[in-house]
PDB file of N, CA and C in Angstrom:
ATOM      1  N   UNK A   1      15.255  -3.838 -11.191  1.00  0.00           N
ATOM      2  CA  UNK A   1      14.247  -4.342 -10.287  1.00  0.00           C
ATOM      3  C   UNK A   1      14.724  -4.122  -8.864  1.00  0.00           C
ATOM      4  N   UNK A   2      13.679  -4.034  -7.995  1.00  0.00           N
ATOM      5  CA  UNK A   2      14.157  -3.560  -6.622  1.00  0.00           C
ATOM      6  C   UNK A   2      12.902  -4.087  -5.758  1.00  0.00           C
ATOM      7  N   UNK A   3      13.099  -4.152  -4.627  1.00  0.00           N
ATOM      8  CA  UNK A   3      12.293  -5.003  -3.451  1.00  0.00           C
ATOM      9  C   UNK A   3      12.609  -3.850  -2.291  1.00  0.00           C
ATOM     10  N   UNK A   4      11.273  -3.572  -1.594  1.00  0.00           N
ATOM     11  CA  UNK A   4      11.527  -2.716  -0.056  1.00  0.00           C
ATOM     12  C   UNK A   4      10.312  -3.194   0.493  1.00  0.00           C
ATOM     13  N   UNK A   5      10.830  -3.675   1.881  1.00  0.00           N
ATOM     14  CA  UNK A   5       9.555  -4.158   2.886  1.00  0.00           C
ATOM     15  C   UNK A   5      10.238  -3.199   4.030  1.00  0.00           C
ATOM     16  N   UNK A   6       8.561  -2.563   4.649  1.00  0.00           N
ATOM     17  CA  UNK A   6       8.546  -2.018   5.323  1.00  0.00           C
ATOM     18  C   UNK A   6       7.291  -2.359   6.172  1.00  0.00           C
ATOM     19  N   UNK A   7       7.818  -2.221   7.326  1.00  0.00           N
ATOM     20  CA  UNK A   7       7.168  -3.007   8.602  1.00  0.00           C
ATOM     21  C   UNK A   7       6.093  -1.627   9.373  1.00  0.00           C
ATOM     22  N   UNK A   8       4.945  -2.142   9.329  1.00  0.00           N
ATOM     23  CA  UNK A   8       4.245  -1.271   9.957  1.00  0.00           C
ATOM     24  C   UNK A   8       2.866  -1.726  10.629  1.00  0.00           C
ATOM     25  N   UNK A   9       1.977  -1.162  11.193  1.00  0.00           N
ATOM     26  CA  UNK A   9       1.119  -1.560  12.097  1.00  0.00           C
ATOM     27  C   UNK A   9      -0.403  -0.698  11.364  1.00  0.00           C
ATOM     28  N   UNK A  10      -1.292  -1.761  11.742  1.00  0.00           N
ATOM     29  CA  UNK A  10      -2.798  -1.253  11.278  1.00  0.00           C
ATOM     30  C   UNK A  10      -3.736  -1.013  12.304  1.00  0.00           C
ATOM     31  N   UNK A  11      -4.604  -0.087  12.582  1.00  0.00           N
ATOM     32  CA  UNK A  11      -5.348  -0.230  13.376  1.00  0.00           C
ATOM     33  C   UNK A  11      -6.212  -1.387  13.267  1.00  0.00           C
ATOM     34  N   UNK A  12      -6.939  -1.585  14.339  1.00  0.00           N
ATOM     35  CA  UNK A  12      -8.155  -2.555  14.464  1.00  0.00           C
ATOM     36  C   UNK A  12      -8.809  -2.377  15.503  1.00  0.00           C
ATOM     37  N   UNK A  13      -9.756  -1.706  16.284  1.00  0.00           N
ATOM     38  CA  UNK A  13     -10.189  -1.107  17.478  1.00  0.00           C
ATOM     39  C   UNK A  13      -8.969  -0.976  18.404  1.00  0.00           C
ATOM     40  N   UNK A  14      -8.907  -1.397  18.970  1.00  0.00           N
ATOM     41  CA  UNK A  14      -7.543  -0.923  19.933  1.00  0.00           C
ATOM     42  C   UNK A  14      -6.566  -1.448  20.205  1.00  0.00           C
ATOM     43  N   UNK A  15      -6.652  -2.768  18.688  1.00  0.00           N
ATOM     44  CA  UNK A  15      -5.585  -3.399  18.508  1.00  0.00           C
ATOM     45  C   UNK A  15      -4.626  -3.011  17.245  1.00  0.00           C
ATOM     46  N   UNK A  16      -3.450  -3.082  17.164  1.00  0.00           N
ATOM     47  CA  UNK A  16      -2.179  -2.808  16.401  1.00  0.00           C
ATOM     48  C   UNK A  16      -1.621  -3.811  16.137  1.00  0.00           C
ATOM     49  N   UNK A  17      -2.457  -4.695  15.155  1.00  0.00           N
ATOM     50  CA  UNK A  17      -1.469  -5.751  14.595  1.00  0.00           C
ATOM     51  C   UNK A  17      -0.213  -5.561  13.461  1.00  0.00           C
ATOM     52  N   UNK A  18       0.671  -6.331  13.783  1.00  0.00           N
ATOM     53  CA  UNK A  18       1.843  -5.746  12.357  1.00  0.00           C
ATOM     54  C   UNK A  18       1.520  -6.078  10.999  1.00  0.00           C
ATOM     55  N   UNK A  19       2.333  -5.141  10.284  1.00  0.00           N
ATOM     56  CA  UNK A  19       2.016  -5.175   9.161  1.00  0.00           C
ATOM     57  C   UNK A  19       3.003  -5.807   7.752  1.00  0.00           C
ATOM     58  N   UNK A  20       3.205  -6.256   6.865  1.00  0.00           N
ATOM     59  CA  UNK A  20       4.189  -5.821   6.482  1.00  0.00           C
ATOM     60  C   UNK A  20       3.761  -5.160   4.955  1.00  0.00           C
ATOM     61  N   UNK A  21       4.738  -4.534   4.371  1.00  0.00           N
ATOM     62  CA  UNK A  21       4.453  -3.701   3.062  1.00  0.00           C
ATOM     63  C   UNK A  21       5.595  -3.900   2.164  1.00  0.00           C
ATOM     64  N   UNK A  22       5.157  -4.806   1.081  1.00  0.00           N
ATOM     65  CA  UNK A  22       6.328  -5.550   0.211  1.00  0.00           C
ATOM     66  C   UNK A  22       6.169  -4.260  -1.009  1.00  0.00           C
ATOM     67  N   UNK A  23       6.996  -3.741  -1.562  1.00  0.00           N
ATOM     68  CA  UNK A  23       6.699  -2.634  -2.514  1.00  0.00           C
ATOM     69  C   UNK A  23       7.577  -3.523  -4.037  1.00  0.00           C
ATOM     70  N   UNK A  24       7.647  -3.861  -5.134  1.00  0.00           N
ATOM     71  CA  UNK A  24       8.661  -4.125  -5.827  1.00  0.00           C
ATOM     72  C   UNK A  24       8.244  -3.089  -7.398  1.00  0.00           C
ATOM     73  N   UNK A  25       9.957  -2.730  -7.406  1.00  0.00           N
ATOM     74  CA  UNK A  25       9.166  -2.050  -8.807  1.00  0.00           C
ATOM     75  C   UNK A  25      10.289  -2.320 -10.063  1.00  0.00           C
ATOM     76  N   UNK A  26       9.617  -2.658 -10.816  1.00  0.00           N
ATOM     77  CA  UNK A  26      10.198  -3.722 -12.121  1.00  0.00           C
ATOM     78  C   UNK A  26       9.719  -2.695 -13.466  1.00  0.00           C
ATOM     79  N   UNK A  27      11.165  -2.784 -14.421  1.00  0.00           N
ATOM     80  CA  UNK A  27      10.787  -2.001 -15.561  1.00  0.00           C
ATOM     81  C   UNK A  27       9.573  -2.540 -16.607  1.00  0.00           C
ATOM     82  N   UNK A  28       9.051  -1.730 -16.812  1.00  0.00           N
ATOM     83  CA  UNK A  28       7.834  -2.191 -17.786  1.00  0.00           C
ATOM     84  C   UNK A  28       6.835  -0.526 -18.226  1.00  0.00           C
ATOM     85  N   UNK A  29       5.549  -0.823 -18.660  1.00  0.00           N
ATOM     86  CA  UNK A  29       4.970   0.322 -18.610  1.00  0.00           C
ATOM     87  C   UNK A  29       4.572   0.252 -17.597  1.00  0.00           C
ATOM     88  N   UNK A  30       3.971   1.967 -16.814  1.00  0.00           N
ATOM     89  CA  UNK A  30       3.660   2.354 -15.305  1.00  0.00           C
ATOM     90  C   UNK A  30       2.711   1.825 -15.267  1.00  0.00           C
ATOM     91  N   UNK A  31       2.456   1.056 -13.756  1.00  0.00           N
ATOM     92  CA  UNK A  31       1.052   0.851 -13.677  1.00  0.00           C
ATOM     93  C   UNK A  31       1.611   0.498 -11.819  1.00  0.00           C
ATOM     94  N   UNK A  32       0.346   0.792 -10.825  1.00  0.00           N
ATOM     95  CA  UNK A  32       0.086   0.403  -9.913  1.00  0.00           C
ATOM     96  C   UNK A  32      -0.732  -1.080  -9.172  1.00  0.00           C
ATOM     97  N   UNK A  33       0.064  -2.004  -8.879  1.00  0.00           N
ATOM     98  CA  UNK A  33      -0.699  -3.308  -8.585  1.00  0.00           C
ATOM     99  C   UNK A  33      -0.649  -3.508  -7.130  1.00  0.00           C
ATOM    100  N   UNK A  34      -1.881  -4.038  -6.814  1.00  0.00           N
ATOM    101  CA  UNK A  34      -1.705  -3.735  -4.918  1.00  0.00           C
ATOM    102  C   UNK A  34      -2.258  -5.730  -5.028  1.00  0.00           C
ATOM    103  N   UNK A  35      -1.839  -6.036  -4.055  1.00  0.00           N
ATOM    104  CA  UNK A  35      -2.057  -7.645  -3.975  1.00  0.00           C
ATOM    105  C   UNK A  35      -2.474  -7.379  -2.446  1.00  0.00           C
ATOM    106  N   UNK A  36      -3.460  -8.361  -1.916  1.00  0.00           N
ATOM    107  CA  UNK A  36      -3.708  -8.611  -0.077  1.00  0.00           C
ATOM    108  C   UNK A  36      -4.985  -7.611  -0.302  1.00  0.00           C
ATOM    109  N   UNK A  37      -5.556  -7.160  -0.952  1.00  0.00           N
ATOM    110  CA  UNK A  37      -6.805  -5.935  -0.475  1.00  0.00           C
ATOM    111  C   UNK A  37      -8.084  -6.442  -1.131  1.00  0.00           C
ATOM    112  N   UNK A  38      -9.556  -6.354  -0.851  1.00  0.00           N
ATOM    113  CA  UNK A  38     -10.253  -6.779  -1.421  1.00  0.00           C
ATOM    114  C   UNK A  38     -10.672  -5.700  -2.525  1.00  0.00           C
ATOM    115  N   UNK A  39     -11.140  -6.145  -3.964  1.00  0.00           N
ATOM    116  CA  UNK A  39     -11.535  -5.342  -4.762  1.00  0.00           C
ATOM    117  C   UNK A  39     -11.465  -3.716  -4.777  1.00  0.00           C
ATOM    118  N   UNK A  40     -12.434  -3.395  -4.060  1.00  0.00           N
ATOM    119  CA  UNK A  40     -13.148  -1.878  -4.194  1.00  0.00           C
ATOM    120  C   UNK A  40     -12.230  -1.356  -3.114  1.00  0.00           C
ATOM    121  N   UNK A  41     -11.303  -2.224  -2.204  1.00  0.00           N
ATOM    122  CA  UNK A  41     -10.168  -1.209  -1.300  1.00  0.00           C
ATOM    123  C   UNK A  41      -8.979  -1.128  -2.259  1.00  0.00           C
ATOM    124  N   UNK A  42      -8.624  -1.991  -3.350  1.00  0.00           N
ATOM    125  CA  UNK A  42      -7.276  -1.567  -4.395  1.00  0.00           C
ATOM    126  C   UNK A  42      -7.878  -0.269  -5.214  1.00  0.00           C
ATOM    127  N   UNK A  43      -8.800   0.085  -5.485  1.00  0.00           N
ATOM    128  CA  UNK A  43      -9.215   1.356  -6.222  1.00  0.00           C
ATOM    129  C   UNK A  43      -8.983   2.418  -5.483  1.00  0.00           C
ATOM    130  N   UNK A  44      -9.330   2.592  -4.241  1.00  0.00           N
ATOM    131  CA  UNK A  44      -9.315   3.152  -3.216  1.00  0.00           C
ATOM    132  C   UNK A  44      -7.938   3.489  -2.835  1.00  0.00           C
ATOM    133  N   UNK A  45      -7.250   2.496  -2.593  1.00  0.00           N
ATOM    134  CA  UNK A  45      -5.934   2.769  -2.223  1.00  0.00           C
ATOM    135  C   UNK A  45      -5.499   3.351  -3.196  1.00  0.00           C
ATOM    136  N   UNK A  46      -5.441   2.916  -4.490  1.00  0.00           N
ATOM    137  CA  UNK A  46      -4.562   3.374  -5.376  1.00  0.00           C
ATOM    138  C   UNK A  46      -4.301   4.402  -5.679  1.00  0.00           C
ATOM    139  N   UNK A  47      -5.408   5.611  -5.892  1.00  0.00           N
ATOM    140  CA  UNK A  47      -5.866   6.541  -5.570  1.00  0.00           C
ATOM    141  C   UNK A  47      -5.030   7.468  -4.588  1.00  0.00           C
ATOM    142  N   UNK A  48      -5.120   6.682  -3.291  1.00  0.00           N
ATOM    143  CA  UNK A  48      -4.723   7.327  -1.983  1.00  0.00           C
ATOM    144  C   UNK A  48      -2.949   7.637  -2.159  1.00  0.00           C
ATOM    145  N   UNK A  49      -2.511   6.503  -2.933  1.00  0.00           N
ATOM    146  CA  UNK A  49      -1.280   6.306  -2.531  1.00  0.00           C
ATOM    147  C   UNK A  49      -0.420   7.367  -3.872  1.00  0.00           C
ATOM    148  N   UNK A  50      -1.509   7.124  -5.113  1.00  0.00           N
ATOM    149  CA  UNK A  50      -1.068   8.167  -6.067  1.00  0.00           C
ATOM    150  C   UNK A  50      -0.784   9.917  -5.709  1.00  0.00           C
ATOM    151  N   UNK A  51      -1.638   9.750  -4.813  1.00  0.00           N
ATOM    152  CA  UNK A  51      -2.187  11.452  -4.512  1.00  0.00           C
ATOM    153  C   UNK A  51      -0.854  11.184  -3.473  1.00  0.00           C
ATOM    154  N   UNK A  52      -0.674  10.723  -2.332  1.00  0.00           N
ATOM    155  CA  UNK A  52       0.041  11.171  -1.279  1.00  0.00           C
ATOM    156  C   UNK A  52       1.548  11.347  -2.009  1.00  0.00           C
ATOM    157  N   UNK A  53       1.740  10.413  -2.861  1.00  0.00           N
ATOM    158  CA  UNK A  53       3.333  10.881  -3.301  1.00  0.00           C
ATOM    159  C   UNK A  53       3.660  11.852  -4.264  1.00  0.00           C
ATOM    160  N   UNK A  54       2.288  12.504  -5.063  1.00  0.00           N
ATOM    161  CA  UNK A  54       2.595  13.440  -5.746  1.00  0.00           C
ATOM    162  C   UNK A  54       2.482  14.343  -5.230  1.00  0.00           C
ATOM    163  N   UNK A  55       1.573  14.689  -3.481  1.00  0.00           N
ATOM    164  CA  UNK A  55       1.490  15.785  -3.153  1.00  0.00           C
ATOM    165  C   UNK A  55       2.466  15.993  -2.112  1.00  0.00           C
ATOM    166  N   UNK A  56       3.376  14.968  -2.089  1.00  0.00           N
ATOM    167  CA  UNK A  56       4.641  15.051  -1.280  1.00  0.00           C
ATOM    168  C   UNK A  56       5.570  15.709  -1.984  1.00  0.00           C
ATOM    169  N   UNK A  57       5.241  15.993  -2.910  1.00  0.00           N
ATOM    170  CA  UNK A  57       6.392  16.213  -3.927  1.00  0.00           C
ATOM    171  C   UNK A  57       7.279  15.748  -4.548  1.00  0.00           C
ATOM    172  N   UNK A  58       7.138  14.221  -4.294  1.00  0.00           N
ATOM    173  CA  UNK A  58       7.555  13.745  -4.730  1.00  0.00           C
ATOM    174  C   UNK A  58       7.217  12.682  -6.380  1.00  0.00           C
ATOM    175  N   UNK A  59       7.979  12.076  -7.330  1.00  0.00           N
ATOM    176  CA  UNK A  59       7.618  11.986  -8.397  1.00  0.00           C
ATOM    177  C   UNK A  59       7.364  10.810  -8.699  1.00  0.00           C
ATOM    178  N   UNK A  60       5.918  10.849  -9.151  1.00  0.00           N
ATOM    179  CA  UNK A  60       5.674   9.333  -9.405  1.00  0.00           C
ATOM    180  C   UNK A  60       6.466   8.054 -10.402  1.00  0.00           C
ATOM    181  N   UNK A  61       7.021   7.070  -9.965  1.00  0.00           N
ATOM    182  CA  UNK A  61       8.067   6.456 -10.759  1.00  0.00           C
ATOM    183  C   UNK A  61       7.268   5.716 -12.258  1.00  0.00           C
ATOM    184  N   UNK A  62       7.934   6.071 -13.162  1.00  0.00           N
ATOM    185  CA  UNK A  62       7.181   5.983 -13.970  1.00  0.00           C
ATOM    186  C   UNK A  62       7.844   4.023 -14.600  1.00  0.00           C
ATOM    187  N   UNK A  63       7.223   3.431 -13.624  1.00  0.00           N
ATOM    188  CA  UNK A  63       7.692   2.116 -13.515  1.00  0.00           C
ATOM    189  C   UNK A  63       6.724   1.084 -13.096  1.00  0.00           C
ATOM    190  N   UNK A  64       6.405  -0.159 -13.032  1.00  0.00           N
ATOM    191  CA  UNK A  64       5.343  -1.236 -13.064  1.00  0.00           C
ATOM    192  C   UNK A  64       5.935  -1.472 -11.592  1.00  0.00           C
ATOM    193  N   UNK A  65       4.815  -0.941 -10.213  1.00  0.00           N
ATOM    194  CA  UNK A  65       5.057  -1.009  -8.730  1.00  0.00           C
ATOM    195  C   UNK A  65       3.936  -1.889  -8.619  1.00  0.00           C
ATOM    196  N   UNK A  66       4.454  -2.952  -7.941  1.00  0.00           N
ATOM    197  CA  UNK A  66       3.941  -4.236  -7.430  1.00  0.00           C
ATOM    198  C   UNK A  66       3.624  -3.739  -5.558  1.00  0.00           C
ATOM    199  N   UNK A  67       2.593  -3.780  -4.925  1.00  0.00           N
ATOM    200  CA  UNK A  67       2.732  -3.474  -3.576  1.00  0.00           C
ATOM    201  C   UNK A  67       1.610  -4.746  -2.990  1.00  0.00           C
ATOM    202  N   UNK A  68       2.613  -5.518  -2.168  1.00  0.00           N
ATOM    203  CA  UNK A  68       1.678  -6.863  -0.909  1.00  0.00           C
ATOM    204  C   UNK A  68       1.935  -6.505   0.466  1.00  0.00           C
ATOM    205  N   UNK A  69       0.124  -6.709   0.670  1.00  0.00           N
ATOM    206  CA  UNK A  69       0.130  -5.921   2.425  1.00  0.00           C
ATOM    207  C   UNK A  69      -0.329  -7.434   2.790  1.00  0.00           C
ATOM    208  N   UNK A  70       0.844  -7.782   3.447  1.00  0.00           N
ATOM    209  CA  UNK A  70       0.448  -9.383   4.718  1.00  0.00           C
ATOM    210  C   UNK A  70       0.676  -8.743   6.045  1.00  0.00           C
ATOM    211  N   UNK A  71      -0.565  -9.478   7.055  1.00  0.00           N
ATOM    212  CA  UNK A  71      -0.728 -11.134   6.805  1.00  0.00           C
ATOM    213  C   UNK A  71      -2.198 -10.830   6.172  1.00  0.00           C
ATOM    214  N   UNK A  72      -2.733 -11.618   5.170  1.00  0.00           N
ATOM    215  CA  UNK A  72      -3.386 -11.402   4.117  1.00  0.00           C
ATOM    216  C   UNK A  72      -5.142 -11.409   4.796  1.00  0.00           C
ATOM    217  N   UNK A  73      -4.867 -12.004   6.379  1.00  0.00           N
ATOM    218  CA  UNK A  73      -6.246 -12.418   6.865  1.00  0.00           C
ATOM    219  C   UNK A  73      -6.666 -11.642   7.776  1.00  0.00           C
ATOM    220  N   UNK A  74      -6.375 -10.204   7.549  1.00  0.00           N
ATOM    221  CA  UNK A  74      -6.634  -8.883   8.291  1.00  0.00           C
ATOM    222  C   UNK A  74      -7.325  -8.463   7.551  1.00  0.00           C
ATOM    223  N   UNK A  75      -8.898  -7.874   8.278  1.00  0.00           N
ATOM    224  CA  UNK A  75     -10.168  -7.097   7.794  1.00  0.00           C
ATOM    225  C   UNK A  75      -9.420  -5.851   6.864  1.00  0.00           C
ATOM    226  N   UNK A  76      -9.908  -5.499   5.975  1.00  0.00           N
ATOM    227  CA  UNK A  76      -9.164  -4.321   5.234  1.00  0.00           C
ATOM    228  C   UNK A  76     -10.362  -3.544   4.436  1.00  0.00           C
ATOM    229  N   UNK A  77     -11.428  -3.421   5.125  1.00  0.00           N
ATOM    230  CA  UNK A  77     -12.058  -2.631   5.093  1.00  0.00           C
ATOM    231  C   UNK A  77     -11.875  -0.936   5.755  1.00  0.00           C
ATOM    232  N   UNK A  78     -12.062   0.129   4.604  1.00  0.00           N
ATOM    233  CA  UNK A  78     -11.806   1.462   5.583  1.00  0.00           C
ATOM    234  C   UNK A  78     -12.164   1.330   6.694  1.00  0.00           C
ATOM    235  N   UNK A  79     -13.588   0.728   8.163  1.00  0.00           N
ATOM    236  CA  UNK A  79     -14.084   0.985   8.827  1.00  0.00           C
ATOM    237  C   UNK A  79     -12.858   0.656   9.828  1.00  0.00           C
ATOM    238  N   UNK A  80     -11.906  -0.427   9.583  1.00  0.00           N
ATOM    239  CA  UNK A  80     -11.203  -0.981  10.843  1.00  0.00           C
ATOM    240  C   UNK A  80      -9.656  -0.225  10.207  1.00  0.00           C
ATOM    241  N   UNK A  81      -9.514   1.180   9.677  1.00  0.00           N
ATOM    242  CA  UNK A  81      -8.169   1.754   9.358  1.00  0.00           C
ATOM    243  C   UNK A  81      -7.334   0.759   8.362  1.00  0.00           C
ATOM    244  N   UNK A  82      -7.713  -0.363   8.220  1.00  0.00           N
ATOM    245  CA  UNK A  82      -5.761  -0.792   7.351  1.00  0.00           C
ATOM    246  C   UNK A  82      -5.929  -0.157   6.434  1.00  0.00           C
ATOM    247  N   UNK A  83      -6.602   0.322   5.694  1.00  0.00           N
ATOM    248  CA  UNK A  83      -6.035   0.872   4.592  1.00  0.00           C
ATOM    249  C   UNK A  83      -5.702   2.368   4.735  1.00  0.00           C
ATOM    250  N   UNK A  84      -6.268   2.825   5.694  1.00  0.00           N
ATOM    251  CA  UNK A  84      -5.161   4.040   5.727  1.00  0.00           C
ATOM    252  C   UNK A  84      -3.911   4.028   6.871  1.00  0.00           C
ATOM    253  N   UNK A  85      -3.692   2.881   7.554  1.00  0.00           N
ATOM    254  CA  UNK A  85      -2.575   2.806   7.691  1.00  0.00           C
ATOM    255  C   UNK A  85      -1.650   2.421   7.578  1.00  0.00           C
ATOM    256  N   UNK A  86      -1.616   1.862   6.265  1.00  0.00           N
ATOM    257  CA  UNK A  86      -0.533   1.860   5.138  1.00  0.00           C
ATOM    258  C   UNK A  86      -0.496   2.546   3.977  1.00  0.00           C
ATOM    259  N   UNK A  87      -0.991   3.470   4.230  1.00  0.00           N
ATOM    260  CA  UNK A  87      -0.797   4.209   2.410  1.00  0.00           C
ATOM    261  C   UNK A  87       0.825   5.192   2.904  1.00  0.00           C
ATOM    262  N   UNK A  88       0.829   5.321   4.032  1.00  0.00           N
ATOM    263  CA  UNK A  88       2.154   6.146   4.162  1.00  0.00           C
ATOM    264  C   UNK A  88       3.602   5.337   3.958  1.00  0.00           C
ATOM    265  N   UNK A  89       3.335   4.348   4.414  1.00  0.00           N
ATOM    266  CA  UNK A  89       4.140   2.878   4.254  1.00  0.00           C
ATOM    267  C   UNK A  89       4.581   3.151   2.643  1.00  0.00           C
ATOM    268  N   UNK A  90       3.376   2.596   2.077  1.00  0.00           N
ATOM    269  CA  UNK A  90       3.611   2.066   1.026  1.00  0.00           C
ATOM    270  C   UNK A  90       4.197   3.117   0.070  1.00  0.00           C
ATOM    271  N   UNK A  91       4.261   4.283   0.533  1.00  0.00           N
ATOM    272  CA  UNK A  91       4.943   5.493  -0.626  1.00  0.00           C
ATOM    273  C   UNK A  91       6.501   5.202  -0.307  1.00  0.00           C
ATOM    274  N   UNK A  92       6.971   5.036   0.658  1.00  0.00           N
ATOM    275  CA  UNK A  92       8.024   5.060   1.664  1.00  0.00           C
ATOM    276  C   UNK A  92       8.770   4.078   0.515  1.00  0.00           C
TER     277      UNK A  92
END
């Protein structure tokens, strides 16, 4: 089992609030769990975040990844960016 937080920033019109990006990944069967996002943005992300690390070349861990984006009371709708500005985070 392993824990990585990584600190990063979301848009919001022309504000940059911080972010943080708790990643943990624990043996079990693979699966992707995103906590802090509403519904139809964890599909979305998941997606996003699958594609960016396989087309990094890098290899998807074939391990049960837990990922929490706080502070939990940030809009996270695509229109205001957080969710795409953490999908780079969260591969990291």
């Amino acid at each position: 089992m392993s824990l990585s937080i990584v600190h990063s920033r979301a848009q919001i019109g022309v504000d940059a609030p911080a972010v943080t990006v708790e990643v943990h990944l624990a043996n079990g069967l693979p699966s992707l769990t995103m906590v802090g996002l509403p519904e139809a943005a964890v599909k979305e992300s998941k997606d996003r975040v699958r594609s960016a690390i396989i087309n990094s070349g890098l290899q998807f861990p074939p391990r049960r990844i837990t990922l929490n984006l706080a502070p939990a009371d940030l809009p996270k709708d695509g229109g205001y960016g957080f969710g795409d500005g953490v999908d780079e985070p969260q591969i990291m």
